[in-house]
PDB file of N, CA and C in Angstrom:
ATOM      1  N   UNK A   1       7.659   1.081 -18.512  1.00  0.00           N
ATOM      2  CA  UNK A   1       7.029   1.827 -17.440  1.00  0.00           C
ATOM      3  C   UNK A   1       5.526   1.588 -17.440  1.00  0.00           C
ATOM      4  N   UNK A   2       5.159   1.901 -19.241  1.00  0.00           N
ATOM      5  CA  UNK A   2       3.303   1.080 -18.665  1.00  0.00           C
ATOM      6  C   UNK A   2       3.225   0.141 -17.848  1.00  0.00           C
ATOM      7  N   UNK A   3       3.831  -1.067 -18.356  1.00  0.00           N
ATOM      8  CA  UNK A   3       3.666  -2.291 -18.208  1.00  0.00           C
ATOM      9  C   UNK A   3       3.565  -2.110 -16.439  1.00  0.00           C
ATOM     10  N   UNK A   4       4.445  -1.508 -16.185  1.00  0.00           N
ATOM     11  CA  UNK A   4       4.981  -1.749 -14.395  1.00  0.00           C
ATOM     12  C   UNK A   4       3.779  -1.452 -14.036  1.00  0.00           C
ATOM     13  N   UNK A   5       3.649   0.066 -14.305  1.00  0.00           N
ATOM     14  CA  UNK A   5       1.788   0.855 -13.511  1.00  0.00           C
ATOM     15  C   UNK A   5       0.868  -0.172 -13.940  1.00  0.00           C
ATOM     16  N   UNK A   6       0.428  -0.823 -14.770  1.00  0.00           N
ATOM     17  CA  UNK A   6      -0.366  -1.474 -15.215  1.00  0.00           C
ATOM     18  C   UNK A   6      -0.665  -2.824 -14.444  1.00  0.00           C
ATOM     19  N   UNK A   7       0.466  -3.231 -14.012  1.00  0.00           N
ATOM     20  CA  UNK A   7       0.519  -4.127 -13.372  1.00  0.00           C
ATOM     21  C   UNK A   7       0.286  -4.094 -11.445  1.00  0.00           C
ATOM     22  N   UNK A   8       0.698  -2.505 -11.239  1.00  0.00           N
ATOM     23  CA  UNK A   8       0.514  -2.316  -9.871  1.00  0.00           C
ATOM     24  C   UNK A   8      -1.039  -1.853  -9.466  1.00  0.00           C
ATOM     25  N   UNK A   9      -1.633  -1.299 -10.608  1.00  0.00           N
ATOM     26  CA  UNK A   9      -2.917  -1.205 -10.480  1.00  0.00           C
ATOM     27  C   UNK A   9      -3.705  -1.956 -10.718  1.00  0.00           C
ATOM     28  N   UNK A  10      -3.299  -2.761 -11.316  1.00  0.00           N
ATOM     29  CA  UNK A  10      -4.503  -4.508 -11.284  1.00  0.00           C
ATOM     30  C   UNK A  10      -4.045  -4.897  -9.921  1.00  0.00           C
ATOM     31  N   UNK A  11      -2.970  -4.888  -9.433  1.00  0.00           N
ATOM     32  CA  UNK A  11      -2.870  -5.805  -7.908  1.00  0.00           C
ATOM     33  C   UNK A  11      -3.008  -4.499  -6.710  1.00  0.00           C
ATOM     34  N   UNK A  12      -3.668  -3.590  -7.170  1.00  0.00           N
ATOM     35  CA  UNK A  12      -4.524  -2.610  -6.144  1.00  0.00           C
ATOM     36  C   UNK A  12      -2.761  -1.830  -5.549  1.00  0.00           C
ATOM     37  N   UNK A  13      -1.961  -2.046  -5.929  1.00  0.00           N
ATOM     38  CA  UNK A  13      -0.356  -1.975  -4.904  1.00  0.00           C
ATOM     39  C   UNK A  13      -0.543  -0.137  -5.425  1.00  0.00           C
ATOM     40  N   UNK A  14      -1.076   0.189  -6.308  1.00  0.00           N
ATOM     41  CA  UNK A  14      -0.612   1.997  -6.619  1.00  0.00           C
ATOM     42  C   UNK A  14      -1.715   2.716  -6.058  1.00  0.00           C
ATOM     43  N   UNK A  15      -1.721   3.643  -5.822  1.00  0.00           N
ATOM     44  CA  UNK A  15      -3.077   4.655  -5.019  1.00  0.00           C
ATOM     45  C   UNK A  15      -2.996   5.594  -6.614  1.00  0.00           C
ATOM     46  N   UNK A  16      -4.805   6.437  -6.459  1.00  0.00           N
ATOM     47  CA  UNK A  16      -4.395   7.473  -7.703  1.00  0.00           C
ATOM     48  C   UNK A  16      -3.336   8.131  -7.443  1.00  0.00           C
ATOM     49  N   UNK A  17      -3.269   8.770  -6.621  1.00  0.00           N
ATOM     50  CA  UNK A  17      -2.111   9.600  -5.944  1.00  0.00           C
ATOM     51  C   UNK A  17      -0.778   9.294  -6.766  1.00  0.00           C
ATOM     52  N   UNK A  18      -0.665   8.363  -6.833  1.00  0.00           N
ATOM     53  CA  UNK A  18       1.125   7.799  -7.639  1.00  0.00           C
ATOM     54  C   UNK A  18       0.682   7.914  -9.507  1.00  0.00           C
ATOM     55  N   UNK A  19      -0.691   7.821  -9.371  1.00  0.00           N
ATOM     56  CA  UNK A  19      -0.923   7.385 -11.350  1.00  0.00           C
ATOM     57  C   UNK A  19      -1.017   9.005 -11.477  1.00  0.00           C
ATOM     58  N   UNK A  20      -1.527   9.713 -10.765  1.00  0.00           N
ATOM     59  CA  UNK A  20      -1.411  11.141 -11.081  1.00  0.00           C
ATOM     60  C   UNK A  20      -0.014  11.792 -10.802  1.00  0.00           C
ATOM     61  N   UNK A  21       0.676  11.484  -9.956  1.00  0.00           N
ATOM     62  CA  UNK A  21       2.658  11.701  -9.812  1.00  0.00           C
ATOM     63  C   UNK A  21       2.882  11.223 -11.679  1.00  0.00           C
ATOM     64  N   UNK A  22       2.912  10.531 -11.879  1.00  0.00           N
ATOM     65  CA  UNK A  22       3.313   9.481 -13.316  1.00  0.00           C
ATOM     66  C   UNK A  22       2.322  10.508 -14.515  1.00  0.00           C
ATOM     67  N   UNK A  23       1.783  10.508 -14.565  1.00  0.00           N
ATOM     68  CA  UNK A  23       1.150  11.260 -15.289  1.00  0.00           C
ATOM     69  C   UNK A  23       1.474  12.755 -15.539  1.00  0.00           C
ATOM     70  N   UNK A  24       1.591  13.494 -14.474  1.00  0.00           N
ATOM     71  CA  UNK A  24       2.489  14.883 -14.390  1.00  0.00           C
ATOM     72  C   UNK A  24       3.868  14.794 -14.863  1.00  0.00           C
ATOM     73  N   UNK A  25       4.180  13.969 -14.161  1.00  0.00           N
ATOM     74  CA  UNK A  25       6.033  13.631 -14.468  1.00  0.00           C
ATOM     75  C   UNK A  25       6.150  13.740 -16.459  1.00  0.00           C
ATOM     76  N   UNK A  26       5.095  12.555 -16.895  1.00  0.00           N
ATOM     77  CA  UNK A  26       5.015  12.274 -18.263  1.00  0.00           C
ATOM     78  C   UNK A  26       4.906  13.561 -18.807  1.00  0.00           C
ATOM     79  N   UNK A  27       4.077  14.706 -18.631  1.00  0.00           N
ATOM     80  CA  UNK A  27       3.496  15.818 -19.152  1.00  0.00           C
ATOM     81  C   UNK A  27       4.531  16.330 -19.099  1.00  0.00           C
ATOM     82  N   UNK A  28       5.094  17.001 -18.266  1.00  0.00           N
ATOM     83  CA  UNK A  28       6.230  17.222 -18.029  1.00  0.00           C
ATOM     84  C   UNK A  28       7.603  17.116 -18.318  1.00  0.00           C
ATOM     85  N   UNK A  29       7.872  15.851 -19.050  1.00  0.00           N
ATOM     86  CA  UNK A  29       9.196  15.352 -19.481  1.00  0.00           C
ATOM     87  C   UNK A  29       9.999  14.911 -18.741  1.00  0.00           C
ATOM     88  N   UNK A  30      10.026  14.584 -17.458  1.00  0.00           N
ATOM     89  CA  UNK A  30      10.541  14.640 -16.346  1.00  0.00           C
ATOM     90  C   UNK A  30      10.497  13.338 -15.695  1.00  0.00           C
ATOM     91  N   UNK A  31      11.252  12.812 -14.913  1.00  0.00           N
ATOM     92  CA  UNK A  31      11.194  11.208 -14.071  1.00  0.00           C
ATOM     93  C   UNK A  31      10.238  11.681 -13.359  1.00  0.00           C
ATOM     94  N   UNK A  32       9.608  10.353 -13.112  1.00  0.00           N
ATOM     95  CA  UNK A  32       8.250  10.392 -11.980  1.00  0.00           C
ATOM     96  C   UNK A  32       9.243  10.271 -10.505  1.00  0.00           C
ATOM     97  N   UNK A  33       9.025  10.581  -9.471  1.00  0.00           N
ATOM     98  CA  UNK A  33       9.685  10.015  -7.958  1.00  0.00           C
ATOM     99  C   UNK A  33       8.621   9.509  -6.980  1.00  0.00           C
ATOM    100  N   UNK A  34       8.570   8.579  -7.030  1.00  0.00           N
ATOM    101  CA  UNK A  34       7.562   7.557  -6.419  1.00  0.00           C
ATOM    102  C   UNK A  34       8.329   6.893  -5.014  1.00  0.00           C
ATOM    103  N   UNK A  35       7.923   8.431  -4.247  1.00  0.00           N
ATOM    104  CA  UNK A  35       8.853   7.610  -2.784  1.00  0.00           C
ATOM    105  C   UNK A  35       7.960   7.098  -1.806  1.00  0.00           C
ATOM    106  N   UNK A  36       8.314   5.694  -2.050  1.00  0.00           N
ATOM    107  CA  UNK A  36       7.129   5.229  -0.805  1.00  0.00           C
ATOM    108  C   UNK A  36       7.297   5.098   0.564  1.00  0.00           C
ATOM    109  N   UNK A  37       6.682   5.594   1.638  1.00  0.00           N
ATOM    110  CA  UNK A  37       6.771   5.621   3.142  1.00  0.00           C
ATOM    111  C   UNK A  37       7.182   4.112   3.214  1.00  0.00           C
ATOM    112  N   UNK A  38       8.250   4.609   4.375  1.00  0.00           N
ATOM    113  CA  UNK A  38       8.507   3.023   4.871  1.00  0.00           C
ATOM    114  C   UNK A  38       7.324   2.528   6.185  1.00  0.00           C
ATOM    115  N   UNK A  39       7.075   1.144   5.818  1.00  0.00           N
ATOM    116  CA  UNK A  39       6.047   1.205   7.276  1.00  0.00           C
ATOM    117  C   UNK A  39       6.987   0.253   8.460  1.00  0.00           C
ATOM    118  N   UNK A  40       6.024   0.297   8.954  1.00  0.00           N
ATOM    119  CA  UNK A  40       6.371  -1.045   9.722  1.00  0.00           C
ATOM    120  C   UNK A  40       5.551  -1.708  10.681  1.00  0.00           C
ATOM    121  N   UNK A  41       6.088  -3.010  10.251  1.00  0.00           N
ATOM    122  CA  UNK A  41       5.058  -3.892  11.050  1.00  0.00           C
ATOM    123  C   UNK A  41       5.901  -4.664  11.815  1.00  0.00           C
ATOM    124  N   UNK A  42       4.660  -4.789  12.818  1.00  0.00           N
ATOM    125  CA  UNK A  42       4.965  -5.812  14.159  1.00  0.00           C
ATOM    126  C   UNK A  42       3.532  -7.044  13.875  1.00  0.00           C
ATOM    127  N   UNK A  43       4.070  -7.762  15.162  1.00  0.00           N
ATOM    128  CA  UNK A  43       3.511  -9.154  15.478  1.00  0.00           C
ATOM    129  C   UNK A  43       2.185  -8.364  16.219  1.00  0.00           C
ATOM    130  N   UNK A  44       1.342  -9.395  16.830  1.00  0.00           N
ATOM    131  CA  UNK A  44       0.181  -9.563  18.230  1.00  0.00           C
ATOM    132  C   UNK A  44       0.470 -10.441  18.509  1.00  0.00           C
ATOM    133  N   UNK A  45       0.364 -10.707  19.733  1.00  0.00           N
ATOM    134  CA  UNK A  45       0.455 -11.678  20.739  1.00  0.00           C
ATOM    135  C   UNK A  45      -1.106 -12.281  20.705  1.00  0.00           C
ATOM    136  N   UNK A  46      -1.118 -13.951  20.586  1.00  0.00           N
ATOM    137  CA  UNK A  46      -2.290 -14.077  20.641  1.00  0.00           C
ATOM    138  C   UNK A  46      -3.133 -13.694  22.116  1.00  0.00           C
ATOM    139  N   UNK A  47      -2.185 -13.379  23.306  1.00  0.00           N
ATOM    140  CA  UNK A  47      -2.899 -13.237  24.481  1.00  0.00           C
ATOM    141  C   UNK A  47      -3.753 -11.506  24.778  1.00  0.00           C
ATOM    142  N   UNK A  48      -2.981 -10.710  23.444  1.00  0.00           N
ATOM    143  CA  UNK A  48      -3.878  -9.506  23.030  1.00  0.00           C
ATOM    144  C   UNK A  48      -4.969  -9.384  22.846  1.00  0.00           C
ATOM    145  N   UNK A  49      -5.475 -10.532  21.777  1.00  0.00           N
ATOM    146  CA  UNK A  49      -6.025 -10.876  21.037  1.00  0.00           C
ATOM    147  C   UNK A  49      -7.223 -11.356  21.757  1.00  0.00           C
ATOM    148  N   UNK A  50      -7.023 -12.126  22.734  1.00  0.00           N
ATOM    149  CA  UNK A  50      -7.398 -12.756  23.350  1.00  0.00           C
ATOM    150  C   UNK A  50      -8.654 -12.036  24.482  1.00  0.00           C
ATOM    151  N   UNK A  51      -7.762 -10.660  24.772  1.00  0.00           N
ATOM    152  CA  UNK A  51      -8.622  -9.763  25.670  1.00  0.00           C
ATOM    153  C   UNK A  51      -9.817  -9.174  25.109  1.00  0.00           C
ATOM    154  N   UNK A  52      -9.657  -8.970  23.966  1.00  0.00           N
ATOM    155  CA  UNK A  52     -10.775  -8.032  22.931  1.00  0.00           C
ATOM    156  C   UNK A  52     -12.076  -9.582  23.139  1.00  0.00           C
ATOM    157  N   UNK A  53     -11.610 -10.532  22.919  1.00  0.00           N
ATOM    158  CA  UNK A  53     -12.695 -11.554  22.371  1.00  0.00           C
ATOM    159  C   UNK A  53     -13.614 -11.767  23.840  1.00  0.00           C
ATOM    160  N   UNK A  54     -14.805 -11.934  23.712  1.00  0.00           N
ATOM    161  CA  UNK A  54     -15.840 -12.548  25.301  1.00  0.00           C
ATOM    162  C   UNK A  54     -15.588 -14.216  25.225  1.00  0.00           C
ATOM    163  N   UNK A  55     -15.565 -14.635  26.682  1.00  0.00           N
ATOM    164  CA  UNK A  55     -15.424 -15.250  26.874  1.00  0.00           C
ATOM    165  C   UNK A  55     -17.037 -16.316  26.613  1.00  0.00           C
ATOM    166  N   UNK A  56     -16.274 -17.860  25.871  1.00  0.00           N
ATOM    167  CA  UNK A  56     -17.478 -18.743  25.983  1.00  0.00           C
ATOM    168  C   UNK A  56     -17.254 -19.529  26.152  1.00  0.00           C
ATOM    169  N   UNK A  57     -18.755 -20.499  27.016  1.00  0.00           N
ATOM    170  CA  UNK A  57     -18.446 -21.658  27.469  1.00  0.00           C
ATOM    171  C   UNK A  57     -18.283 -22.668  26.628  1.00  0.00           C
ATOM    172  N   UNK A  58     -17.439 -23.407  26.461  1.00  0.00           N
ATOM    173  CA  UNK A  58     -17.750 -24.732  25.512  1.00  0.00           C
ATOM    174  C   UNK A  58     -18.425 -25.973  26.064  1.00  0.00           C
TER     175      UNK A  58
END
């Protein structure tokens, strides 16, 4: 279990928020529950993209 946290906090992937969940849990005696929001992602269209930018002459 170090090893895992240890490893998610060098690659920035844990917030304190979860090392303090893990930490209580530990005090505690108890499993940590580390439920992570599902997200979700979509695409852009580059012609989105496209509107934000000013136009230049080449």
């Amino acid at each position: 279990m170090t090893f895992v946290v240890t490893a998610e906090i060098r690659l920035h992937a844990l917030g304190f928020e979860a090392v303090e969940l893990i930490a209580l849990a530990r005090i505690q005696r108890r499993a940590a529950r580390l439920d992570r929001p599902k997200t979700m992602v979509k695409t852009t269209l580059a012609a989105v993209c496209a509107v934000l930018l000013p136009e230049t002459a080449a």
